[in-house]
Protein backbone atom coordinates (compact mmCIF):
# COMPACT_ATOMS: atom_id res chain seq x y z
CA UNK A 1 5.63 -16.34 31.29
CA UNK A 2 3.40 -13.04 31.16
CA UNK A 3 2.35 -11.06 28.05
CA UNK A 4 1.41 -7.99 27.24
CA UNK A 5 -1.09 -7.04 24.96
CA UNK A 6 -2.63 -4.19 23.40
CA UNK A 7 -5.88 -3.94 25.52
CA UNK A 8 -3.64 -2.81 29.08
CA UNK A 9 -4.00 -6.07 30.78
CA UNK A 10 -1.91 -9.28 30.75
CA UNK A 11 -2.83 -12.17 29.52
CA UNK A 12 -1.00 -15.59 30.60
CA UNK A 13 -0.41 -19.30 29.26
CA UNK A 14 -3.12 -21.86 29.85
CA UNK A 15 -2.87 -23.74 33.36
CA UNK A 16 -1.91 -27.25 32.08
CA UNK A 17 -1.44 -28.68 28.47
CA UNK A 18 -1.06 -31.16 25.94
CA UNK A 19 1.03 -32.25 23.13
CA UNK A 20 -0.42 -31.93 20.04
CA UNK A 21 1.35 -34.73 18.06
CA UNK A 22 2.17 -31.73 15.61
CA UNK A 23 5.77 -30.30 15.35
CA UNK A 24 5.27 -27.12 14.00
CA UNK A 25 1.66 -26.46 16.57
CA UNK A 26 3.68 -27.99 19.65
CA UNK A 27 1.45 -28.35 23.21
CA UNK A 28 -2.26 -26.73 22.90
CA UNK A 29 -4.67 -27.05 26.19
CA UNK A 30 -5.44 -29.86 27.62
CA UNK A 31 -8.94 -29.76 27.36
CA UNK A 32 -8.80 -28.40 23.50
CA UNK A 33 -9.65 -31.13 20.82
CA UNK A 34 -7.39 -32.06 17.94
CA UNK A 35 -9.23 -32.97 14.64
CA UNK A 36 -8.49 -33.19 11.33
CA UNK A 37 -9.85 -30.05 9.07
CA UNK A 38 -12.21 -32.68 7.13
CA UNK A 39 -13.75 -33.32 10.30
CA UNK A 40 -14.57 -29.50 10.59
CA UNK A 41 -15.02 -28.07 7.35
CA UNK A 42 -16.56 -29.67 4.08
CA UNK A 43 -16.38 -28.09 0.83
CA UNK A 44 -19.62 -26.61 -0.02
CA UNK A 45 -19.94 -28.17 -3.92
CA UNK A 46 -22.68 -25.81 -5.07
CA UNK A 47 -21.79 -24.91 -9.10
CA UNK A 48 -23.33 -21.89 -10.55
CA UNK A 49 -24.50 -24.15 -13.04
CA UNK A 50 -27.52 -21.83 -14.28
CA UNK A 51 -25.69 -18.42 -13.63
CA UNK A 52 -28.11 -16.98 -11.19
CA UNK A 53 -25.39 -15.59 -9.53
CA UNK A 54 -23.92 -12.71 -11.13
CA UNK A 55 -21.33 -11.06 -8.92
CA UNK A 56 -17.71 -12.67 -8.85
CA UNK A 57 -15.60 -12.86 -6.03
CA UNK A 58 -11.50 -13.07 -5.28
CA UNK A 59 -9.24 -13.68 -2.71
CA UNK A 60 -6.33 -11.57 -1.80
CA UNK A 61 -3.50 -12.35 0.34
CA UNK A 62 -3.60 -9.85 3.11
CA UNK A 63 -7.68 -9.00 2.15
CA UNK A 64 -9.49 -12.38 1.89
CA UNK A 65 -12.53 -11.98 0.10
CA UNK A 66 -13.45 -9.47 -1.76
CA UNK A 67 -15.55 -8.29 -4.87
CA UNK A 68 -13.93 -8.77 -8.02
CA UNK A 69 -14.27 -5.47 -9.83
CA UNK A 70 -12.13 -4.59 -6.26
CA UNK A 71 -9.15 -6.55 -6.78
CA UNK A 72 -7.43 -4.03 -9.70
CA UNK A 73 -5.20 -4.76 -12.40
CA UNK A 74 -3.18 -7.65 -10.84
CA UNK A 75 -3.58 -11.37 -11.29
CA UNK A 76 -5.49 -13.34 -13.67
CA UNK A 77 -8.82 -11.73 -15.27
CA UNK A 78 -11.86 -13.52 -14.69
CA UNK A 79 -13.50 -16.22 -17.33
CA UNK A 80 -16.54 -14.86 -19.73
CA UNK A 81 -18.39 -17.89 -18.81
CA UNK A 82 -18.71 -18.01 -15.01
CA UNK A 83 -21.60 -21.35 -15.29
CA UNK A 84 -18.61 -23.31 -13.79
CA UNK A 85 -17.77 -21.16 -10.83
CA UNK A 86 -18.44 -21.99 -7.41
CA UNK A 87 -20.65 -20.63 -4.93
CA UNK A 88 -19.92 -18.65 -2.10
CA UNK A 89 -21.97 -17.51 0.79
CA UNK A 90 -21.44 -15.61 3.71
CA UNK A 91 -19.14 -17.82 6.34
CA UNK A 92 -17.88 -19.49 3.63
CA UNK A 93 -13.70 -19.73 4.29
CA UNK A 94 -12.31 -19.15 0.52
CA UNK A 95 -9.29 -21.21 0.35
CA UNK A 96 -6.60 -20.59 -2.78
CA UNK A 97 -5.12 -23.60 -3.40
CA UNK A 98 -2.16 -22.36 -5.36
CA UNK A 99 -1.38 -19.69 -2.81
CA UNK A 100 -3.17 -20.15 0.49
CA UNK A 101 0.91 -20.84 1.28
CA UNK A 102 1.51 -17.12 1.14
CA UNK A 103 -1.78 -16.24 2.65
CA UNK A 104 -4.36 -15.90 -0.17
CA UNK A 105 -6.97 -17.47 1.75
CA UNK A 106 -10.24 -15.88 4.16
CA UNK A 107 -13.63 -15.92 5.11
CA UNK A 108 -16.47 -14.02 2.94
CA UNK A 109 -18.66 -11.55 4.10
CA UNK A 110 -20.78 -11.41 0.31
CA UNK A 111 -23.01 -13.95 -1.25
CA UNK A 112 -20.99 -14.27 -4.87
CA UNK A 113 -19.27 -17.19 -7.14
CA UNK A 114 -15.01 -17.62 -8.05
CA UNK A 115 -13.12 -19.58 -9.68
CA UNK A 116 -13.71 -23.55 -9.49
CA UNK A 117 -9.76 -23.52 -8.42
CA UNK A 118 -10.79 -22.46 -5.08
CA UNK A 119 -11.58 -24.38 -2.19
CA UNK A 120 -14.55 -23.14 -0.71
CA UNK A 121 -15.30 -24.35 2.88
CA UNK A 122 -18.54 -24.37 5.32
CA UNK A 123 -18.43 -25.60 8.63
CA UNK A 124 -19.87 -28.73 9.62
CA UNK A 125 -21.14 -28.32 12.89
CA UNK A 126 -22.52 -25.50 15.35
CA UNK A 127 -20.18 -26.17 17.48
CA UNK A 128 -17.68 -24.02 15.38
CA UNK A 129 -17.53 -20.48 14.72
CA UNK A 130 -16.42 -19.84 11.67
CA UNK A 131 -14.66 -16.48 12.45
CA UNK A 132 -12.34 -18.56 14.60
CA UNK A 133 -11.58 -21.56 12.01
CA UNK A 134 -10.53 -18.87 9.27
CA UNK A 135 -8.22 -17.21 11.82
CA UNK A 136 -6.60 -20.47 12.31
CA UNK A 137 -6.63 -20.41 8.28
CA UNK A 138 -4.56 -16.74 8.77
CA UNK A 139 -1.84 -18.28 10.66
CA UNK A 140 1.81 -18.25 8.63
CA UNK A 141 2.99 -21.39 10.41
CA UNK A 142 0.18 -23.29 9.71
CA UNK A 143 0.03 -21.67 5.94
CA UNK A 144 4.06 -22.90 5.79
CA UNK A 145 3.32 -25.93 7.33
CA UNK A 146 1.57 -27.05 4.23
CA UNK A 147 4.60 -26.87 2.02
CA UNK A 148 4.80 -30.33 3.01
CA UNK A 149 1.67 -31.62 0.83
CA UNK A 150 2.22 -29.14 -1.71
CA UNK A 151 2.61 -29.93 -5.60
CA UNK A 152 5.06 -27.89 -7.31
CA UNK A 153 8.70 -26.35 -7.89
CA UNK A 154 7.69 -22.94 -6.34
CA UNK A 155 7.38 -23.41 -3.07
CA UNK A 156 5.10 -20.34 -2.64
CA UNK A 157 2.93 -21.67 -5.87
CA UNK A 158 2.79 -24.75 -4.51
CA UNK A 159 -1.17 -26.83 -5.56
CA UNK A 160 -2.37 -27.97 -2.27
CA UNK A 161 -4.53 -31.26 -2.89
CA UNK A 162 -8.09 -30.66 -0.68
CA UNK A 163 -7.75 -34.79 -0.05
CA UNK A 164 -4.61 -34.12 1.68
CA UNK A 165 -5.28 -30.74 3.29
CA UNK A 166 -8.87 -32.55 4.68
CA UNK A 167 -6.27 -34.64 6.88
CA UNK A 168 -4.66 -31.80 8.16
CA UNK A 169 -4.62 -31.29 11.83
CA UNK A 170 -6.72 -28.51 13.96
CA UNK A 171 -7.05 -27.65 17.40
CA UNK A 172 -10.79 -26.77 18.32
CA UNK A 173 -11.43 -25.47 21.90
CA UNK A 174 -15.39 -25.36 23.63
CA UNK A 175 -17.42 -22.60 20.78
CA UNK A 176 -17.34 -20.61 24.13
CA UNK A 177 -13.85 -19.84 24.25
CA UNK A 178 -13.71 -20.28 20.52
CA UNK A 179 -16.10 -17.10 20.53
CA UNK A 180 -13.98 -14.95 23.47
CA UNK A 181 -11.10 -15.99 20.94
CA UNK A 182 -12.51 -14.12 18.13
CA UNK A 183 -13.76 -11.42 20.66
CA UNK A 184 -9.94 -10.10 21.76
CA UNK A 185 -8.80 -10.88 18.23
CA UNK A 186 -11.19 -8.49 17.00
CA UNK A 187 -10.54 -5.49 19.09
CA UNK A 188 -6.57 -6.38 19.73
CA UNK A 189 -6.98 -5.39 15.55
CA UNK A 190 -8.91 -2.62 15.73
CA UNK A 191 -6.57 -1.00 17.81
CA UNK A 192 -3.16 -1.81 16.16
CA UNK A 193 -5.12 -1.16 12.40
CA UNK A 194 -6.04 2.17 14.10
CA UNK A 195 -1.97 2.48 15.06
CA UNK A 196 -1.16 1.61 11.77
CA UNK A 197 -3.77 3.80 10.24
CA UNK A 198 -2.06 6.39 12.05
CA UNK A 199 1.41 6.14 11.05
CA UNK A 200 0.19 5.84 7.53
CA UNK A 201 -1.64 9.38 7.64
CA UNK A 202 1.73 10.91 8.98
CA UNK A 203 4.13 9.36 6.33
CA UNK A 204 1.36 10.62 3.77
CA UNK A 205 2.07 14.45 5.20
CA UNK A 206 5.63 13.58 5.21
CA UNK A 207 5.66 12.96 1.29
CA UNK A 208 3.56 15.91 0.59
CA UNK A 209 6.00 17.80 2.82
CA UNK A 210 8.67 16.46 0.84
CA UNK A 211 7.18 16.99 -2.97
CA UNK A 212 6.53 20.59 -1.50
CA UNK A 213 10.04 21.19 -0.74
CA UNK A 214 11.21 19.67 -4.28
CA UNK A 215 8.62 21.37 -6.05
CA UNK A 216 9.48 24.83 -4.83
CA UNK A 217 13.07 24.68 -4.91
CA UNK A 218 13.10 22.88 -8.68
CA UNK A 219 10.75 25.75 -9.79
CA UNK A 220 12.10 29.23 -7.79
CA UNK A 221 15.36 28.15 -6.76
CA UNK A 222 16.71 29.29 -3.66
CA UNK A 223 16.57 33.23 -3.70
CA UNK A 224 13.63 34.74 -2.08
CA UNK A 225 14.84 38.43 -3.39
CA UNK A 226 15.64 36.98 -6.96
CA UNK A 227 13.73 39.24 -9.98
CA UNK A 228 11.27 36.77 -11.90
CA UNK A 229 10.02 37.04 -14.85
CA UNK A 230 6.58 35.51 -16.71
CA UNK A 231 7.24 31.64 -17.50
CA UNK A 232 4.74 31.54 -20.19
CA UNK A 233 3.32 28.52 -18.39
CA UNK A 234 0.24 29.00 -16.38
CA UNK A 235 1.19 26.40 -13.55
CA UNK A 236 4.46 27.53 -13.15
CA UNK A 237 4.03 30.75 -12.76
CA UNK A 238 7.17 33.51 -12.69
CA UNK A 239 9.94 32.38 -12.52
CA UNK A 240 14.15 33.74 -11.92
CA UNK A 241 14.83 36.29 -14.70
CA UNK A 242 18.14 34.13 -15.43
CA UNK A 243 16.55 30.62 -15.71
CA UNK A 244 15.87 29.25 -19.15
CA UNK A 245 12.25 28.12 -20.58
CA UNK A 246 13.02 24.65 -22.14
CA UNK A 247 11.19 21.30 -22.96
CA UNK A 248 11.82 18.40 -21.59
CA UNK A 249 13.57 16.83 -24.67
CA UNK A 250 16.27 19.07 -24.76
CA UNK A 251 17.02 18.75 -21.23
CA UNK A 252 16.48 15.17 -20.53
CA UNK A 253 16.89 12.63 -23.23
CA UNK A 254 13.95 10.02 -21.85
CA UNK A 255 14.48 6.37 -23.28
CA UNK A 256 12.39 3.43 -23.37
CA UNK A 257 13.92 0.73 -20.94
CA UNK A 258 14.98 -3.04 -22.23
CA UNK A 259 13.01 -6.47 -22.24
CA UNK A 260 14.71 -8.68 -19.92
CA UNK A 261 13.88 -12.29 -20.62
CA UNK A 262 13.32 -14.25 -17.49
CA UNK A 263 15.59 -17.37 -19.30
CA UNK A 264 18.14 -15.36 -19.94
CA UNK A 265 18.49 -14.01 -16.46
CA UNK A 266 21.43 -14.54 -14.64
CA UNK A 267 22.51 -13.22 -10.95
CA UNK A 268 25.26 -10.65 -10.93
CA UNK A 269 25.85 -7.11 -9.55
CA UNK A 270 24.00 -4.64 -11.67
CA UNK A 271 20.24 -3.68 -10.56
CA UNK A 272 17.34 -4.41 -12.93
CA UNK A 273 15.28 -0.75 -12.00
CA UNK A 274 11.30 -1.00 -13.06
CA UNK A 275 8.61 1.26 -12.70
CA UNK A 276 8.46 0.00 -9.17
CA UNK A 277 12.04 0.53 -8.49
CA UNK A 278 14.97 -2.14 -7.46
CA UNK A 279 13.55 -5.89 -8.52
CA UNK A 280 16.48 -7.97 -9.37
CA UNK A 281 20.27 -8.21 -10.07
CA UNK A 282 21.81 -9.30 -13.81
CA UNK A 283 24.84 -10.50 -14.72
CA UNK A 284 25.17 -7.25 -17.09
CA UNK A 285 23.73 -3.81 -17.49
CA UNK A 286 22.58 -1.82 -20.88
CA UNK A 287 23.30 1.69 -18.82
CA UNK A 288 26.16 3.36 -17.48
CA UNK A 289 25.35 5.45 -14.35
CA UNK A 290 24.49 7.43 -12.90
CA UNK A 291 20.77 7.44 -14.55
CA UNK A 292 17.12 8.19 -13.40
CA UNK A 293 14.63 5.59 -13.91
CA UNK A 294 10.67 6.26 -13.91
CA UNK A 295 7.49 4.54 -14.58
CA UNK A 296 6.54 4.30 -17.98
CA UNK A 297 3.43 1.68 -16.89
CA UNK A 298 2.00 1.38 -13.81
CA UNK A 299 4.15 3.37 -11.15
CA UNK A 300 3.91 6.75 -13.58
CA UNK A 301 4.64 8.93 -11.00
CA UNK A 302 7.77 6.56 -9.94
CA UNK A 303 11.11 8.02 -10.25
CA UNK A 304 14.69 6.76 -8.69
CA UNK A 305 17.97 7.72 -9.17
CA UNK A 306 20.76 5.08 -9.74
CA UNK A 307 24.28 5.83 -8.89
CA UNK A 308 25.92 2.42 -10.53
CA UNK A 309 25.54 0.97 -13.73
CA UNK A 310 22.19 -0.69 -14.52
CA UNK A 311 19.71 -2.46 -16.41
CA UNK A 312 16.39 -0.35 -17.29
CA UNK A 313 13.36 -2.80 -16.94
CA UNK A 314 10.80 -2.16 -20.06
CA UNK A 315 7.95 -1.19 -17.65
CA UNK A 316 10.32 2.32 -17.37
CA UNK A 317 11.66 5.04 -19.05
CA UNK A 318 15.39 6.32 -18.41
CA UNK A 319 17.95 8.42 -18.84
CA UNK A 320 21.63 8.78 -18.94
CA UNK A 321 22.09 11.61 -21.13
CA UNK A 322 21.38 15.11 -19.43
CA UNK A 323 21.99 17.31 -21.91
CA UNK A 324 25.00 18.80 -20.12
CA UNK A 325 22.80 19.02 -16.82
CA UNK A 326 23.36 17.92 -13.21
CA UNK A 327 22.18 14.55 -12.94
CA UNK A 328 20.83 14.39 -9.31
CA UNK A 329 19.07 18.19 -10.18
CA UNK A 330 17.02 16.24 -13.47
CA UNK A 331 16.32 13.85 -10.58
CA UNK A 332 14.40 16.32 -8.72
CA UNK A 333 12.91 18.07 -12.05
CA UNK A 334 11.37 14.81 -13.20
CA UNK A 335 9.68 14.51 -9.95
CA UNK A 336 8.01 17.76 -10.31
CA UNK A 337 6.44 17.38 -14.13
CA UNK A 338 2.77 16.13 -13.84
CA UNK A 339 2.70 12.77 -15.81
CA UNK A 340 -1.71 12.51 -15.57
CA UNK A 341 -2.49 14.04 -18.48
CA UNK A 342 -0.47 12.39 -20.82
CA UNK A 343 -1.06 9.05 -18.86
CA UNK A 344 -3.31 6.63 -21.12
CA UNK A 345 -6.42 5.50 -20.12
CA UNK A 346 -5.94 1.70 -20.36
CA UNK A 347 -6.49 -1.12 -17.66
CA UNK A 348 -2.87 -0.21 -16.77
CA UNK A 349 -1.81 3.65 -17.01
CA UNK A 350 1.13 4.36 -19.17
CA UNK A 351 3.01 7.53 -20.50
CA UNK A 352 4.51 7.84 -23.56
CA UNK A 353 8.03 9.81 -23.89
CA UNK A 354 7.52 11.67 -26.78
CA UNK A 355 4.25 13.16 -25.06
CA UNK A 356 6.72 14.09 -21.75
CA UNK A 357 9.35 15.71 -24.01
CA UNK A 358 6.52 18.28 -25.07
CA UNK A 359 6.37 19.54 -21.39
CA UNK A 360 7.77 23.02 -20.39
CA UNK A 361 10.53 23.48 -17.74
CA UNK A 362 12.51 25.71 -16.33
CA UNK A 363 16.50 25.18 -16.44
CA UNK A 364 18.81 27.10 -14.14
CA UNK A 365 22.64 27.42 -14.51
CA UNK A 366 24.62 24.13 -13.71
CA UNK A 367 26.22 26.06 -10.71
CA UNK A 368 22.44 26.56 -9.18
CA UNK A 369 21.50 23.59 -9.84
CA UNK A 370 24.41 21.94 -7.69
CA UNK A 371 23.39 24.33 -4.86
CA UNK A 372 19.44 23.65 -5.47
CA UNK A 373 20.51 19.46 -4.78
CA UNK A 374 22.53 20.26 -1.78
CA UNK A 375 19.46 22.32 -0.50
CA UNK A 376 17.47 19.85 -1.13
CA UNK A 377 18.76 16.91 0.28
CA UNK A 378 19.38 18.86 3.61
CA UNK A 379 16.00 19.98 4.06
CA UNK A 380 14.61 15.77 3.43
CA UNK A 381 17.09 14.70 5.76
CA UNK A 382 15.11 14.77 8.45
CA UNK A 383 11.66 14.10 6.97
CA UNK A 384 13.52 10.91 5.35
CA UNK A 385 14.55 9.47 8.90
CA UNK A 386 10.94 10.53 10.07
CA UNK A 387 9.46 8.40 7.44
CA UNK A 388 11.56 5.52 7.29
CA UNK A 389 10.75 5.26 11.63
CA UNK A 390 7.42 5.35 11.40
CA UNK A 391 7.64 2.50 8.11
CA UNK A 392 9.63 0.88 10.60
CA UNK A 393 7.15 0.96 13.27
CA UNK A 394 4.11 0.25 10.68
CA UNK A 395 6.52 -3.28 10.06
CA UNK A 396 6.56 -3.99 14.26
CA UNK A 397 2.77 -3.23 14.51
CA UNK A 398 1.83 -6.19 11.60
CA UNK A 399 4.47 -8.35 13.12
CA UNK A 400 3.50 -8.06 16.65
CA UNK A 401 -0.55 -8.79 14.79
CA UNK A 402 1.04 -11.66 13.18
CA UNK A 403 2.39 -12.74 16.62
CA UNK A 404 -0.89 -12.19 18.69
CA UNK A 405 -2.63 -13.90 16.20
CA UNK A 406 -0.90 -17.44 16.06
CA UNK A 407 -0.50 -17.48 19.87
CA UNK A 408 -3.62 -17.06 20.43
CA UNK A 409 -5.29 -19.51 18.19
CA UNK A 410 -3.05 -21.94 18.91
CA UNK A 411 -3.54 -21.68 22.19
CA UNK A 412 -0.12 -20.31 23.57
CA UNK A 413 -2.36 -17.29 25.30
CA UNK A 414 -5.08 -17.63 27.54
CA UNK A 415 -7.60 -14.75 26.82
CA UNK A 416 -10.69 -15.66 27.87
CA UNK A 417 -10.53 -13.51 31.28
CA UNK A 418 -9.33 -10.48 29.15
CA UNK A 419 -12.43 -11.21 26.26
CA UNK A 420 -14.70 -10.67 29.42
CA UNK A 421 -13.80 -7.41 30.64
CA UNK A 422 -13.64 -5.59 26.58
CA UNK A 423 -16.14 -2.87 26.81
CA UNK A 424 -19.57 -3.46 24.43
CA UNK A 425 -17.72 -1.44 20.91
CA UNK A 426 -19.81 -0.08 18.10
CA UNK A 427 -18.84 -1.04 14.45
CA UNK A 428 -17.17 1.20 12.76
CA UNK A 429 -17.03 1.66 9.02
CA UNK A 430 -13.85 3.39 8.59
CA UNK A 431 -11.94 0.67 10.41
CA UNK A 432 -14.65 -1.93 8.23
CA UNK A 433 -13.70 -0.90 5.10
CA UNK A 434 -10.18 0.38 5.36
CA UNK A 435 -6.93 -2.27 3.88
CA UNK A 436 -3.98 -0.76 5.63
CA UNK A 437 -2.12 -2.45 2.96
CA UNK A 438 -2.82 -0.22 -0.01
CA UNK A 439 -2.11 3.08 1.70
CA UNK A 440 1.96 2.13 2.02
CA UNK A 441 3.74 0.72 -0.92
CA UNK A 442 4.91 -2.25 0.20
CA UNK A 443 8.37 -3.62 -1.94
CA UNK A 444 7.40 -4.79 -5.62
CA UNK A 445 6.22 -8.80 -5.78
CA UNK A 446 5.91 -11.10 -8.99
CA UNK A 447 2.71 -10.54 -10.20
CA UNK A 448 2.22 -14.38 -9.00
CA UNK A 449 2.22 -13.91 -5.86
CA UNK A 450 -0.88 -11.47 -5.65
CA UNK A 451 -3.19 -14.10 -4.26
CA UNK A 452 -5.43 -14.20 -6.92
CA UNK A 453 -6.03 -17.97 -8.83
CA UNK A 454 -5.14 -19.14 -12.39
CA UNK A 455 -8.23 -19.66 -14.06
């Protein structure tokens, strides 16, 4: 069989192979080795005993290693005394042992210390490059494949033993073709980050497109030739001469969502909507629908609408009672009030509701407002189906990476002829520093599965 890939040439299998005496890895070439990982990595054992070293390191699934002040408000927060940690130093592969199943796992480019519940690994030999063993590290059937060895219910917070994952099988071709490996690796990503980079920039304009069209049609409603009148609010300007000057509390009645005890939960048909929208289903709901749901911490600017009957997660505000308004058109308002300045200034932002009910809006008649939704929703139509393709295509791009990836490393692709003929590239810093993953939302996780360690 022939492949494409992303360079314009083909690359094929390998002429003859092997089996690998591994299920889930299959044949590999038949002039690769097959050794166990203890055989090509030891763990490095150096404790930052005296605390010369000062900066502290993570791992992220999807980012590997990075500086810890980097890694945000998510997973657990670092210990005061960091004497225990181990060090890491560059080539080091950084191996979580609670999550490396999901991916939390990668090779560091910084000198640093983390966690002593990380595994961190240094090759044994020169015959390795370790830019190829942590790509071996990044593929999800070897990651799944250690499920096996795992301690744990979760099977995605699973403690993998290092005596057991030391035994685990890996194919190691000559460091020649180990290095070509890396090589086409390196600028197949480039190009498909650049794709994805890309795609991201457009959905950005999309969304600004979007909150432009809400924005103006909340605020001036639909006549171009209607008289206006002063607001009384600088950043809302004039407005219709028939639209009422309100605040928020008497239009919206915002309410703090509900606690929802994780033993107590129980599967049924009614959402559970947090600050990050849709994250579970209960058994019953606290709110009749329809209702709008937005971020009270984190998400701030979040804000859906629900048709059904629901449960309002405590991370959110709500509400069901519009004050005799059109609930889809207090949908749209809430989308245009500016939460930032009554945001708090704590690890984790948060808004409190009786700051938002102080903030000035304009109310047209119900009748309006029914034709402001319908106008609306027509003119996001199309930038909604715009933006949900290219999401769609951002999804093929890391699958088809994903793909490339595992068949390459383990062997499935020969691309040692295509390595050759890549042109001599310059770095480049935007492509360096840039984590496609942070500039589209992906769906809301646990806060477990972030990647980063229990202390």
């Amino acid at each position: 069989m022939i492949y494409s890939n992303p360079i314009g040439k083909y690359i094929k299998p390998y002429p003859s192979y092997k089996s690998s005496g591994v299920p889930w890895l299959g044949d590999v070439p038949a002039h690769w080795a097959i050794l166990r990982l203890g055989t090509v990595l030891r763990e490095r054992g150096e404790i930052n005993d005296n605390g010369r070293i000062s900066d502290v390191l993570s791992v992220m699934k999807e980012r590997g290693v990075i500086p810890y002040a980097e890694k945000g408000n998510v997973g657990n927060k670092r210990s005061e005394d960091i004497t225990r940690y181990k060090i890491v130093r560059a080539d080091d592969i950084v191996v979580n042992c609670m999550n490396v199943i999901i991916g939390s796992v990668g090779i560091s480019k910084y000198m640093g210390c983390l966690s002593p519940v990380y595994y961190v690994l240094t090759k044994r030999s020169e015959t390795c490059n370790p830019r190829y063993l942590n790509l071996y590290f990044q593929t999800k059937s070897f990651q799944l494949s250690l499920v096996r060895i795992g301690n744990g219910i979760l099977s995605h917070r699973m403690r993998i033993p290092m005596e057991l994952l030391k035994c685990e099988p890996f194919p190691i071709p000559p460091l020649s073709e180990q290095t070509a490996i890396v090589r086409f690796l390196d600028h197949a990503d480039g190009r498909i980050r650049r794709a994805i980079r890309a795609k991201q920039k457009l959905i950005k304009l999309l969304e600004e497109q979007k909150q432009a069209i809400i924005h103006r049609t909340v605020t001036r409603g639909l006549d171009p030739n209607v008289r206006l009148k002063p607001s009384g609010v600088e950043w809302l300007g004039d407005i219709p001469e028939h639209w009422e000057v309100k605040r928020l509390k008497w239009v919206t009645r915002l309410q703090r969502g509900y606690d929802l005890p994780a033993d107590k939960r129980e599967s049924g048909a009614f959402p559970v909507i947090s600050s990050g929208g849709f994250i579970d289903n209960h058994s019953s709901f606290k709110c009749v629908g329809p209702g709008v749901v937005m971020g009270r911490y984190g998400s701030t600017d979040a804000v859906f609408y629900v048709e059904q009957n629901f449960w309002p997660h405590n991370t959110s505000l709500f509400v069901t009672d519009f004050q005799g308004n059109l609930p889809k058109w207090c949908f749209y308002l809430l989308q245009t009030i500016t939460k930032a300045d009554n945001a708090s200034k704590s690890a984790v932002p948060g808004v409190d509701r009786k700051d938002l009910f102080q903030i000035i809006v304009t109310v047209p008649p119900v009748d309006e407002q029914v034709d402001i939704v319908y106008s609306i929703e027509t003119g996001l139509k199309l930038l909604n189906e715009a933006t949900l393709n290219a999401r769609n295509e951002i999804s093929l791009l890391r699958e088809y990476r994903t793909r490339l990836i595992a068949d390459v490393v383990t062997g499935k692709l020969d691309v040692r002829e295509a390595a050759e003929s890549l042109p001599e590239e310059a770095a480049d810093p935007v492509m360096d520093d840039m984590d496609e993953e942070d500039a589209v939302p992906a769906e809301p996780t646990d806060t477990d599965d972030t990647g980063e360690a229990d202390e």
